[in-house]
Protein backbone atom coordinates (compact mmCIF):
# COMPACT_ATOMS: atom_id res chain seq x y z
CA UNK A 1 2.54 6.19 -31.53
CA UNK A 2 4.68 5.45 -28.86
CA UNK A 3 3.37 2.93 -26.33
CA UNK A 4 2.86 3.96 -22.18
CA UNK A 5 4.66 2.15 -19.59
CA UNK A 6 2.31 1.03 -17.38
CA UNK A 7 4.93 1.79 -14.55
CA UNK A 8 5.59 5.39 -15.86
CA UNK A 9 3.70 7.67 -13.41
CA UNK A 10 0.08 8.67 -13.89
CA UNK A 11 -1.98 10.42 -12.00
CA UNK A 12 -5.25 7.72 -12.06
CA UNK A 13 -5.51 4.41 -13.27
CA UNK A 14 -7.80 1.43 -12.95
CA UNK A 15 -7.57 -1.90 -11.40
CA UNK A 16 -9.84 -3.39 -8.84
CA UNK A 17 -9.61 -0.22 -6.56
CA UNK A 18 -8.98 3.04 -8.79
CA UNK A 19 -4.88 3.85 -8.27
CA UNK A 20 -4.68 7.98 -8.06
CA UNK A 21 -1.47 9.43 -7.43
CA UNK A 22 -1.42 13.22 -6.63
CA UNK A 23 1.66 14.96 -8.30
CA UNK A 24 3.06 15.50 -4.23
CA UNK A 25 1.60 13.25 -2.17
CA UNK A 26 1.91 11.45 0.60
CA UNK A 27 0.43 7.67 -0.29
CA UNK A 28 -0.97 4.83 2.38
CA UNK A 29 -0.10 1.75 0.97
CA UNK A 30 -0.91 -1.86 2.16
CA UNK A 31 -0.13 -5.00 0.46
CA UNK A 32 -0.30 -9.02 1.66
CA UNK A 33 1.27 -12.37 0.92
CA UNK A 34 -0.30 -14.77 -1.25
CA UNK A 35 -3.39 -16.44 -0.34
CA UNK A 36 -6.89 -16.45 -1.79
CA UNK A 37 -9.60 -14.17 -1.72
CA UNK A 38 -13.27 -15.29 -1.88
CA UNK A 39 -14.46 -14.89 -5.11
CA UNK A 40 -17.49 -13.35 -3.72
CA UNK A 41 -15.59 -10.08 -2.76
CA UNK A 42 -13.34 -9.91 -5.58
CA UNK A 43 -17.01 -9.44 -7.54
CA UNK A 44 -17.92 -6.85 -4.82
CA UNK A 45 -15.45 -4.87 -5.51
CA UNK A 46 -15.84 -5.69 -9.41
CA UNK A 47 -19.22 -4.15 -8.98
CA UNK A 48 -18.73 -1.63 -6.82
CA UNK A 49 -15.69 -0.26 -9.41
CA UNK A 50 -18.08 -0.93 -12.81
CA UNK A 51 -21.31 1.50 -11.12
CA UNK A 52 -18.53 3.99 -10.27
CA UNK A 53 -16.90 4.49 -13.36
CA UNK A 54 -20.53 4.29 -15.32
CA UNK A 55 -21.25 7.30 -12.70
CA UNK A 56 -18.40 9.35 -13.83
CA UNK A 57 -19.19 9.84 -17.06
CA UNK A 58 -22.26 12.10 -16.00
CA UNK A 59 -20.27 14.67 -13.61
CA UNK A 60 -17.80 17.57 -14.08
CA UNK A 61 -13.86 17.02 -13.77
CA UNK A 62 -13.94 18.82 -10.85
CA UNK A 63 -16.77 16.71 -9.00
CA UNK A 64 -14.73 13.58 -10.62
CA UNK A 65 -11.56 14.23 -8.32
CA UNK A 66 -13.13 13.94 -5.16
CA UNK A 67 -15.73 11.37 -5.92
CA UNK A 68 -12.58 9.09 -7.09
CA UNK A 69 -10.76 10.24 -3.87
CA UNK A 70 -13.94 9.37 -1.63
CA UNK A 71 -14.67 5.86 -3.67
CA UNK A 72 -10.66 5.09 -3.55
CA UNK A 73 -10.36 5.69 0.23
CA UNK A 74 -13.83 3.75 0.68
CA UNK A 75 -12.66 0.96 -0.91
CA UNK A 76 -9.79 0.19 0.78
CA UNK A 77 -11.08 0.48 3.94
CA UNK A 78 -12.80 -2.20 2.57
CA UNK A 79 -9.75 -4.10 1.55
CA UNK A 80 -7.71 -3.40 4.81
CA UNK A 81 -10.10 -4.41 7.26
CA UNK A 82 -10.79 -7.39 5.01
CA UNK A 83 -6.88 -8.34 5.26
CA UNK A 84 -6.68 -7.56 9.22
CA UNK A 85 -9.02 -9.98 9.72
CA UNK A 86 -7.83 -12.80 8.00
CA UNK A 87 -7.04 -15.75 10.26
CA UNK A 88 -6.56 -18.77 7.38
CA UNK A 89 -2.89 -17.63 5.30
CA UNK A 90 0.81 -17.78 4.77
CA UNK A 91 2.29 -16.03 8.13
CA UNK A 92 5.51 -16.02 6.57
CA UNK A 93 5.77 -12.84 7.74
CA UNK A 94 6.61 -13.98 11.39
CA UNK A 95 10.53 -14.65 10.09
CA UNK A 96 12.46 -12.48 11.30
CA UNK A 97 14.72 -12.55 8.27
CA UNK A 98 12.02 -12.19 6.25
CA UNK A 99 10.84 -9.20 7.49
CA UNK A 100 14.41 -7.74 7.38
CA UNK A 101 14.36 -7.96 3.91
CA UNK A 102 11.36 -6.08 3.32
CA UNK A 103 12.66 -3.87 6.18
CA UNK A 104 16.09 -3.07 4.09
CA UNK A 105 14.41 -3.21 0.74
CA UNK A 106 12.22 -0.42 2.03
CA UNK A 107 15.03 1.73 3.13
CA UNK A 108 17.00 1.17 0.22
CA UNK A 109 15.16 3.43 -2.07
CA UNK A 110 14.35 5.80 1.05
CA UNK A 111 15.60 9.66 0.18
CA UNK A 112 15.93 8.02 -3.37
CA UNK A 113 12.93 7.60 -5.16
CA UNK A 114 10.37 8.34 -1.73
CA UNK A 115 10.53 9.64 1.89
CA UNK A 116 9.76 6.48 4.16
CA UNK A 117 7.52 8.23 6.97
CA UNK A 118 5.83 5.04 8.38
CA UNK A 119 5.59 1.43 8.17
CA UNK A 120 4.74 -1.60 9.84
CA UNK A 121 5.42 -5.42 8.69
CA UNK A 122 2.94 -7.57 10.35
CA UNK A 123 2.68 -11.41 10.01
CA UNK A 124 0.89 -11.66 7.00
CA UNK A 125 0.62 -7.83 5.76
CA UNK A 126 2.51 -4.54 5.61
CA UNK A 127 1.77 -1.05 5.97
CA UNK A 128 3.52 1.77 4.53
CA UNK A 129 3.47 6.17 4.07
CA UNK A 130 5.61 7.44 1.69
CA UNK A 131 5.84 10.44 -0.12
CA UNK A 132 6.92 9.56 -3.71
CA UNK A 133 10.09 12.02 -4.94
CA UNK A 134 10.46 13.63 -7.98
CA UNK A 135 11.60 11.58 -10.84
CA UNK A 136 12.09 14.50 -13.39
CA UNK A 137 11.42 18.25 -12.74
CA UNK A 138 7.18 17.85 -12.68
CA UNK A 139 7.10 13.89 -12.65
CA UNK A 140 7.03 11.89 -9.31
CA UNK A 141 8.27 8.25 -8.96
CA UNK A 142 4.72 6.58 -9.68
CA UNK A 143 3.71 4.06 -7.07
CA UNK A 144 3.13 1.16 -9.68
CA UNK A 145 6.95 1.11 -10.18
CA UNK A 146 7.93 1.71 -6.66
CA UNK A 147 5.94 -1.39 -5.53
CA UNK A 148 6.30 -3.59 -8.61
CA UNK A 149 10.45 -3.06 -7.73
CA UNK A 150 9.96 -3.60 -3.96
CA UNK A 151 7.83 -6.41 -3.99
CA UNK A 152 9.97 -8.51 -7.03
CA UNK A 153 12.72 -8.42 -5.35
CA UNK A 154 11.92 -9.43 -1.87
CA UNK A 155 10.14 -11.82 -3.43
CA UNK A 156 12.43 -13.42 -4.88
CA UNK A 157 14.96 -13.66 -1.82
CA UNK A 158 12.11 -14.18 0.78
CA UNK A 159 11.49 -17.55 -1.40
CA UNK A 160 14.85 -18.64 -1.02
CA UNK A 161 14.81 -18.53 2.95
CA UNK A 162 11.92 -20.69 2.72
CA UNK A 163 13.00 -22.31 0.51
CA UNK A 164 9.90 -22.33 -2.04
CA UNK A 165 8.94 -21.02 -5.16
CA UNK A 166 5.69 -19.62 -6.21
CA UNK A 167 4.06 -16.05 -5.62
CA UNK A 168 5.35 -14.68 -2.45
CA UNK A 169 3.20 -11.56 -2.09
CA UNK A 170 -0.35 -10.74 -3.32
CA UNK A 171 -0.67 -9.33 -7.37
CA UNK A 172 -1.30 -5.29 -6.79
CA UNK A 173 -1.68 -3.70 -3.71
CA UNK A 174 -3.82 -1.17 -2.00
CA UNK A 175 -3.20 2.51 -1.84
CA UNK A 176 -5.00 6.13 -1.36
CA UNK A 177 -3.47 9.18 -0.88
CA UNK A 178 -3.62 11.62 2.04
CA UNK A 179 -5.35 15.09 2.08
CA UNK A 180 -5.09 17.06 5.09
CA UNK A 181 -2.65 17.06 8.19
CA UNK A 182 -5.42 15.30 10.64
CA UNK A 183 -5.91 12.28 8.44
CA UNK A 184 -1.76 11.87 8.09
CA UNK A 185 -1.23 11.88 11.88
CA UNK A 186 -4.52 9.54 12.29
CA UNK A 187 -2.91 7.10 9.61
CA UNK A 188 0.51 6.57 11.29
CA UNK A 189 -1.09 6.10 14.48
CA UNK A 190 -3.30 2.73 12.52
CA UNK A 191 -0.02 1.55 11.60
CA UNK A 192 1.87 1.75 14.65
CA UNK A 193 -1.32 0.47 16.37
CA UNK A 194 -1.64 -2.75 14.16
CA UNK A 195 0.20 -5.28 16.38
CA UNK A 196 -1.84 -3.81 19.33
CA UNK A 197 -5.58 -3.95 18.19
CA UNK A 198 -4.17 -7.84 16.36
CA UNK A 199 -3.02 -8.92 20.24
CA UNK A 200 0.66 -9.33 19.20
CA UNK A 201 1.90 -6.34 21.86
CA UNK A 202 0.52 -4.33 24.26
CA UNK A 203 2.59 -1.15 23.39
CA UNK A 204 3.57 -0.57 19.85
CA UNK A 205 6.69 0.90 20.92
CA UNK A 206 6.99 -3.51 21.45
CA UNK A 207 6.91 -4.42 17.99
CA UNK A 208 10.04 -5.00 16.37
CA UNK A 209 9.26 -4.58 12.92
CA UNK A 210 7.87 -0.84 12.75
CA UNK A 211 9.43 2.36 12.22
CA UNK A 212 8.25 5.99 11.91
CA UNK A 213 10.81 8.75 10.92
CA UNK A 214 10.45 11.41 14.05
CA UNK A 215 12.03 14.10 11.63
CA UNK A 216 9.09 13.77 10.00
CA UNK A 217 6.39 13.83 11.97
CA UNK A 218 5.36 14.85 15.86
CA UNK A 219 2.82 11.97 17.55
């Protein structure tokens, strides 16, 4: 029996927040550098995850798809708010050349494997919407390979302007997808907004490092 690639696309699979990945979707997708989480709400989340999944057993497919959308999008709320708030980690961020890497590592697959709609790269964290393309005629790109490429490789050459080694960015990352056209206009305004409601502008139309594709969308 041949063996799955845990980067091949699929449309749900389980971490510490449930990944689900629509067949043509638009995804919301935030990850962070290195640092460490309390232990107490890695378990939170642990339990929160192990009660859901026991609760899934019990309901019909169709109830199943939008209790995992509601848990997903609950928990990472969670996880977002969690990481805006952090005031103790790496802020390597800040660099300017750092953040032009991740800027031209995110444009580099852009009309490739996604459509870049939205992102924002703040000092410690980074927001993105993209709509995964099709990889074959009824497969997308799935997000686990999209991020595992993006984040390896600015990694890598984010270490050698500061001149470390070690894990650059946080293992995983945090996604959900997007369901109706109120929620996708309410999303790209969060992420343009993050440098405001953090105190780092007073206009996000100030904040170097975000971009939102005007084709795309009408604010």
């Amino acid at each position: 029996m041949k063996e799955t690639n845990i980067f091949d696309y699929r449309y749900f699979y389980r971490r510490y927040l449930p990944h689900i990945q629509p067949v043509d979707t638009i995804l919301f997708v935030t990850y962070s550098v290195k640092f460490e989480y309390p232990n107490s709400f890695y378990e939170s989340l642990k339990r929160k995850k192990d009660d859901f999944l026991k609760g899934l057993k019990h309901i019909s497919e169709k109830d199943q798809k939008e209790k995992m959308y509601n848990f997903n999008k609950s928990q990472f709320d969670i996880t977002d708010n969690f990481i805006a708030k952090l005031i103790k980690s790496p802020e390597w961020l800040r660099n300017p050349q750092i953040a032009n890497i991740i800027k031209n590592s995110l444009f580099y697959k852009h009309k490739k494997e996604y459509d870049l709609i939205c992102y924002c790269i703040m000092p410690n964290h980074v927001h993105i919407l993209i709509k995964p393309l099709f990889k074959t005629e009824d497969r997308p790109f799935s997000i686990a390979s999209i991020m595992k490429n993006h984040k390896s490789y600015t990694a890598v050459k984010s270490n050698e302007i500061l001149k470390r080694n070690g894990q650059f960015w946080h293992w995983g990352y945090y996604d959900h997808y997007i369901r109706d056209e109120k929620e996708f206009y309410n999303v790209i305004r969060y992420i343009l907004n993050n440098p405001v409601k953090a105190g780092l502008v007073k206009n996000y139309e100030d904040w170097e490092f975000s971009w939102v594709d005007e084709e795309a969308i009408q604010l």
